[in-house]
Protein backbone atom coordinates (compact mmCIF):
# COMPACT_ATOMS: atom_id res chain seq x y z
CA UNK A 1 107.90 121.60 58.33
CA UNK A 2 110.51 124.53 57.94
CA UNK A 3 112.86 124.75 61.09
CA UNK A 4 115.17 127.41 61.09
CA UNK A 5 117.97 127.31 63.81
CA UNK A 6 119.77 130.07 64.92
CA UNK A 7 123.72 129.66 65.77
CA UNK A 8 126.60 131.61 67.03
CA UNK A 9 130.27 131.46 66.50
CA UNK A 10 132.32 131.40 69.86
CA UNK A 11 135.77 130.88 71.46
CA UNK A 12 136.30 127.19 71.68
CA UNK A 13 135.46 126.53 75.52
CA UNK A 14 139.07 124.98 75.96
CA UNK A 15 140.92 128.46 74.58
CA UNK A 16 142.90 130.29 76.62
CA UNK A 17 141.13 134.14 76.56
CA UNK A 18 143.23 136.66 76.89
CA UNK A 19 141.96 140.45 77.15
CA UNK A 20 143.63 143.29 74.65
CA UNK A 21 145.86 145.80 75.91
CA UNK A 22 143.47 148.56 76.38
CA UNK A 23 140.87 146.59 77.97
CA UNK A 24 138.16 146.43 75.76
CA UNK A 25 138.56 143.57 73.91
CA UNK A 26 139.36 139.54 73.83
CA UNK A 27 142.75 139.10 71.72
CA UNK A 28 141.86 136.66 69.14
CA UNK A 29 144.95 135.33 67.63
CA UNK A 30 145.45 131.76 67.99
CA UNK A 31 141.58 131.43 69.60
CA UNK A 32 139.64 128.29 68.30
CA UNK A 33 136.47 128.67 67.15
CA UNK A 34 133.26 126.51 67.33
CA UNK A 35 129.51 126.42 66.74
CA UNK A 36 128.04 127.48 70.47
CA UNK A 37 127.73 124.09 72.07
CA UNK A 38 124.09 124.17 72.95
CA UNK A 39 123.30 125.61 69.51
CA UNK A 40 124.35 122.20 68.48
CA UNK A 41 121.67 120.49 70.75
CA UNK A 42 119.34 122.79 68.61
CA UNK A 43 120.60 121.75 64.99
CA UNK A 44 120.33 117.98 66.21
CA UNK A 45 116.62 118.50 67.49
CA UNK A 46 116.09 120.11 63.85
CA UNK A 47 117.24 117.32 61.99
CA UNK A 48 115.56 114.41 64.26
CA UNK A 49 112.21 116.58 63.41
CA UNK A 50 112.94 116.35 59.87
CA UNK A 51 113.76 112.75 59.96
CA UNK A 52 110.67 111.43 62.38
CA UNK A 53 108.51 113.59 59.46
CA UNK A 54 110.02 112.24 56.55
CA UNK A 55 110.03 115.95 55.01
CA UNK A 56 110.70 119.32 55.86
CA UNK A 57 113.51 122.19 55.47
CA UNK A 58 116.45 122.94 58.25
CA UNK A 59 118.06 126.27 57.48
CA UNK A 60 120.63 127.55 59.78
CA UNK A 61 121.30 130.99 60.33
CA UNK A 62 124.51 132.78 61.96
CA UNK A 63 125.06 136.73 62.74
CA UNK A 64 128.84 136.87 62.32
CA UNK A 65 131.83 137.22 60.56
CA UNK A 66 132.76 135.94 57.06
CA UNK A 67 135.07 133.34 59.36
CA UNK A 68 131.54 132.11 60.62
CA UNK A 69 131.02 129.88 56.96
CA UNK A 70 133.11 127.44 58.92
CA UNK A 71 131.07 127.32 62.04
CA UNK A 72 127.74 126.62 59.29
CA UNK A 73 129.78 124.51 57.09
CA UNK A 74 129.55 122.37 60.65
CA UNK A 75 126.02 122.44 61.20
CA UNK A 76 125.47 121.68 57.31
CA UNK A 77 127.58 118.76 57.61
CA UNK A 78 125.42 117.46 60.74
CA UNK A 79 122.05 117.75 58.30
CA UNK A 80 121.16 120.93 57.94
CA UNK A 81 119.78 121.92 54.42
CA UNK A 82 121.15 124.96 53.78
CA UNK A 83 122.56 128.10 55.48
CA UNK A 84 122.44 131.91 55.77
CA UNK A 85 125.43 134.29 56.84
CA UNK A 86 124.28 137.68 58.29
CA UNK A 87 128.02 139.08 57.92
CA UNK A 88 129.01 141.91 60.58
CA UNK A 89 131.18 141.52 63.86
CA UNK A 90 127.98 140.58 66.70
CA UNK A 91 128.53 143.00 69.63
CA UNK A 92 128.12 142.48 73.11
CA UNK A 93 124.68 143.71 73.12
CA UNK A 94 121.94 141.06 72.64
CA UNK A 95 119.18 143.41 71.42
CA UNK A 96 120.88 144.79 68.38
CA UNK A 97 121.62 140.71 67.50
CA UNK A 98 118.10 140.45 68.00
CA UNK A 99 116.72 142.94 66.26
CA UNK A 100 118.96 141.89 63.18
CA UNK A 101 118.32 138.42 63.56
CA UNK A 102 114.37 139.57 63.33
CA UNK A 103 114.28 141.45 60.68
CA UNK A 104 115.71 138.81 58.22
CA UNK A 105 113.87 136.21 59.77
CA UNK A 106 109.84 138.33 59.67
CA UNK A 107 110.30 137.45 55.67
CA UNK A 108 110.90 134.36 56.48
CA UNK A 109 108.27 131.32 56.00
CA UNK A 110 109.11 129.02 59.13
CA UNK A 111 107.22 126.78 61.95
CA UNK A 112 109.79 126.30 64.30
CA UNK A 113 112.78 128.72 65.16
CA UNK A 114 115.62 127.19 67.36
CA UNK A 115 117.94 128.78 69.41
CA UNK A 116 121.03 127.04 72.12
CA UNK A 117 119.77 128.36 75.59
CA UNK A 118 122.96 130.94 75.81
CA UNK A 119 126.15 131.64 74.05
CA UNK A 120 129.11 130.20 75.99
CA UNK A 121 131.10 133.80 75.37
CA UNK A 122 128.76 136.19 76.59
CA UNK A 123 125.77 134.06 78.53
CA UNK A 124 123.42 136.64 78.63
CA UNK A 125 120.58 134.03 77.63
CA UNK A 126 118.50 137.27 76.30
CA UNK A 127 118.58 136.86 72.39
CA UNK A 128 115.90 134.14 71.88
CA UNK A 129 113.29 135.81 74.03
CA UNK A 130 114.18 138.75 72.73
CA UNK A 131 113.46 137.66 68.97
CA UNK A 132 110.39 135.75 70.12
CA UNK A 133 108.83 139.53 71.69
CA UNK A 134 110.13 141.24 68.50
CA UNK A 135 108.07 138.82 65.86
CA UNK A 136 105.19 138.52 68.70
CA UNK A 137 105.57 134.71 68.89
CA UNK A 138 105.21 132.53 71.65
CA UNK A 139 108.44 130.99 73.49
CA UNK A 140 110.22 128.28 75.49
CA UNK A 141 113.54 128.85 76.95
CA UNK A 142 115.63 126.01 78.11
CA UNK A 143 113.93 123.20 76.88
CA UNK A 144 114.72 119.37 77.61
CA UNK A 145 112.11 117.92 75.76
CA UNK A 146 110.10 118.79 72.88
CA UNK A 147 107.51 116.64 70.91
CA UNK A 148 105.57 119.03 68.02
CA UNK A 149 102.44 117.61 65.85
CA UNK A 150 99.29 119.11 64.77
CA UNK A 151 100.49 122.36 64.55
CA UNK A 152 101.72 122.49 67.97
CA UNK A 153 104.58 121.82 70.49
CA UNK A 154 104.70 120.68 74.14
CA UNK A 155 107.74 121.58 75.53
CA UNK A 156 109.16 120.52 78.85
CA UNK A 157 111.48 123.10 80.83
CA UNK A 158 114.25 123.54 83.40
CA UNK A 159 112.83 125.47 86.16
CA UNK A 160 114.13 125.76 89.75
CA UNK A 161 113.91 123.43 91.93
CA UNK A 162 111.94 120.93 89.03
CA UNK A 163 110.33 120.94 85.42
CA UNK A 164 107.57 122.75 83.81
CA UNK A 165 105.23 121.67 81.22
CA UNK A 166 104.27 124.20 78.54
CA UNK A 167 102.06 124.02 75.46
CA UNK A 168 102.82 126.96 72.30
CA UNK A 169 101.32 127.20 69.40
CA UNK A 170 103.41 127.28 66.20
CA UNK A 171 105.58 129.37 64.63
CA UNK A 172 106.91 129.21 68.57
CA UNK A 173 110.83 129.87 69.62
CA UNK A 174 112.24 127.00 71.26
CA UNK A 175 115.40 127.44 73.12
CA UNK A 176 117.27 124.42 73.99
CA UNK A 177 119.39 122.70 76.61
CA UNK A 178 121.55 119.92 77.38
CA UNK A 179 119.90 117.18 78.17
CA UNK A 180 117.41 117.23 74.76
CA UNK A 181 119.78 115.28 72.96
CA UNK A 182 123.17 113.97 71.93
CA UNK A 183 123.99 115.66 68.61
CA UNK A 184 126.05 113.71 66.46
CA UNK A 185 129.17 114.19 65.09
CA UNK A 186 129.53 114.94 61.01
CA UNK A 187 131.08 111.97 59.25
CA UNK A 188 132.85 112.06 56.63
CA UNK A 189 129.76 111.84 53.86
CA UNK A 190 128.26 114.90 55.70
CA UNK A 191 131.34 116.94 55.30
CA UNK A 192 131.71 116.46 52.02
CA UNK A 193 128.25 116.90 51.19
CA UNK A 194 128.29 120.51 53.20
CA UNK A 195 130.74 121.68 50.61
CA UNK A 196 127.70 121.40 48.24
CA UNK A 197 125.22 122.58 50.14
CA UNK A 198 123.53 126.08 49.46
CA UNK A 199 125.34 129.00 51.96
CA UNK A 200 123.89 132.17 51.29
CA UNK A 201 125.91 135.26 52.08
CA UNK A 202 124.14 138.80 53.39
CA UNK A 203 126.37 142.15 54.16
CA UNK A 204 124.45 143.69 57.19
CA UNK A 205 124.60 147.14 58.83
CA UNK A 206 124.15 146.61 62.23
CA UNK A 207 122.60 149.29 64.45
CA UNK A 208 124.16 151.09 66.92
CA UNK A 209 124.11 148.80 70.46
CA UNK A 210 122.35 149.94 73.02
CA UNK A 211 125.25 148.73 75.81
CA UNK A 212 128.72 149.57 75.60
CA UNK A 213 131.36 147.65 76.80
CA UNK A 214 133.77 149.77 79.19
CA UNK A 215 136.43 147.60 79.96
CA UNK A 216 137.17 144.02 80.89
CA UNK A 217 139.82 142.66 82.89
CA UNK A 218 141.27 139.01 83.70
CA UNK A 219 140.79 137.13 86.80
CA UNK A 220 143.84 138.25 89.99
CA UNK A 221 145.93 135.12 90.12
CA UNK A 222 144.87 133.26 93.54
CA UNK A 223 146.73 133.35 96.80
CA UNK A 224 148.15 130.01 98.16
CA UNK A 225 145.66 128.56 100.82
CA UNK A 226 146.74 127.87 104.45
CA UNK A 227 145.65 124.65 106.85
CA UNK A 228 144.92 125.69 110.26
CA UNK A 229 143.87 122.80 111.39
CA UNK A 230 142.27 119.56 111.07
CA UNK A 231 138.48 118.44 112.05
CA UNK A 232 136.46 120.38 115.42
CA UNK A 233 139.84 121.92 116.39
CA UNK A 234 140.60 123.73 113.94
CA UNK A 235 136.87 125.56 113.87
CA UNK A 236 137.74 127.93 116.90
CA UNK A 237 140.61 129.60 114.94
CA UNK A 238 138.97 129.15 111.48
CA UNK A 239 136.41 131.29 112.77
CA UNK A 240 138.76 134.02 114.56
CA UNK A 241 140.13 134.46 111.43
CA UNK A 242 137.07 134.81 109.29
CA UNK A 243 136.06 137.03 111.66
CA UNK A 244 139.13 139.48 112.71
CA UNK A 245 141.09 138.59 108.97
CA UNK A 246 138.38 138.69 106.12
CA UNK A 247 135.31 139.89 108.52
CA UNK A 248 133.05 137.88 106.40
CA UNK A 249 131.56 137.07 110.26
């Protein structure tokens, strides 16, 4: 079986983010970088595939920056057989990823394509669905539980309020969430084993976005709170205030 997983280079969830002067941009010196942490659930659901077969191919694939050989260096050292680098700066727009992402991937001989629910920088949760529609394939989006045999998987989903069972025949986009697995950390054998490990390199010309950013801004530092009571008393003048102060009543 040939799994390909998809994953994205972010801001390290415990970096400070700071916007550039002008607005339009996150400053990015002294910013960690990781693999997307739910891309990781996907990478570990690859490689327990591979290992419950016996056999099979993991390739992991990143639209980034020449930086993001790092961020695949990781998910080679976790198991994954070998890796691709679309290099070009990803913009804010989830089609143009997907469309990119697409057309290297339509060449591309695979049963099972694996995506991390959302990116933890932008969490627009559009660019696996968006890949699936492009290569007409079928899709689940935040997964918790996947078995696949016989050509296809049964997938069970986070929905509102419960879970959903659904049933897709393969090639099929799986995207995943926590809860699927624990991935595992690379030891030291899988580190030094990544070094080895094929990592292709691909100069892309990315087309223009559909979306443009216009400006972002940080969050307005928060105003010390006030106690106007304690317990039933304090409701009557809690609610004047909510009512003649904010008029949220």
């Amino acid at each position: 079986m040939n799994i390909i997983v998809c994953v994205k280079r972010v801001p390290d969830s415990g970096t400070r983010v700071r916007v550039t002067g002008d607005g339009r941009g996150i400053d990015t010196s002294g910013v960690k970088y990781v693999v997307n942490p739910y891309d990781e659930f996907a990478v570990e659901e690859a490689i327990q595939i591979r290992e419950e077969r016996g056999e099979g191919q993991v390739t992991a694939l990143c639209l980034g920056p020449d930086e993001a050989e790092e961020q695949l260096r990781n998910a080679l050292a976790m198991g994954a057989d070998d890796a691709v680098l679309l290099e070009a700066e990803p913009p804010m727009d989830g089609l143009t990823v997907a469309r990119e992402l697409a057309a290297e991937l339509e060449d591309r001989d695979f049963d099972l394509l694996l995506f991390g629910k959302q990116a933890i920088d932008d969490d627009n949760m559009q660019v696996p669905p968006m890949v699936a529609e492009i290569l007409g394939l079928p899709c689940a989006t935040v997964v918790v539980d996947l078995d696949v045999e016989d050509g296809r998987a049964v997938a069970r989903r986070e929905v509102e309020g419960g879970h959903e069972m659904v049933e897709l025949e393969l090639p099929a986009v799986v995207s995943t969430q926590k809860g699927l697995n624990e991935p595992r950390y690379a030891d030291l054998k899988g580190i030094m084993a990544a070094k080895k490990k094929p990592l292709e390199k691909k100069e892309v010309e990315l087309a223009e976005a559909s979306t443009e950013l216009l400006s972002m801004r940080e969050p307005e530092e928060g105003t010390d709170g006030e106690i106007v009571g304690e317990g039933a008393e304090a409701a009557p003048e809690l609610a004047r205030r909510l009512h003649e102060e904010a008029k949220v009543l």
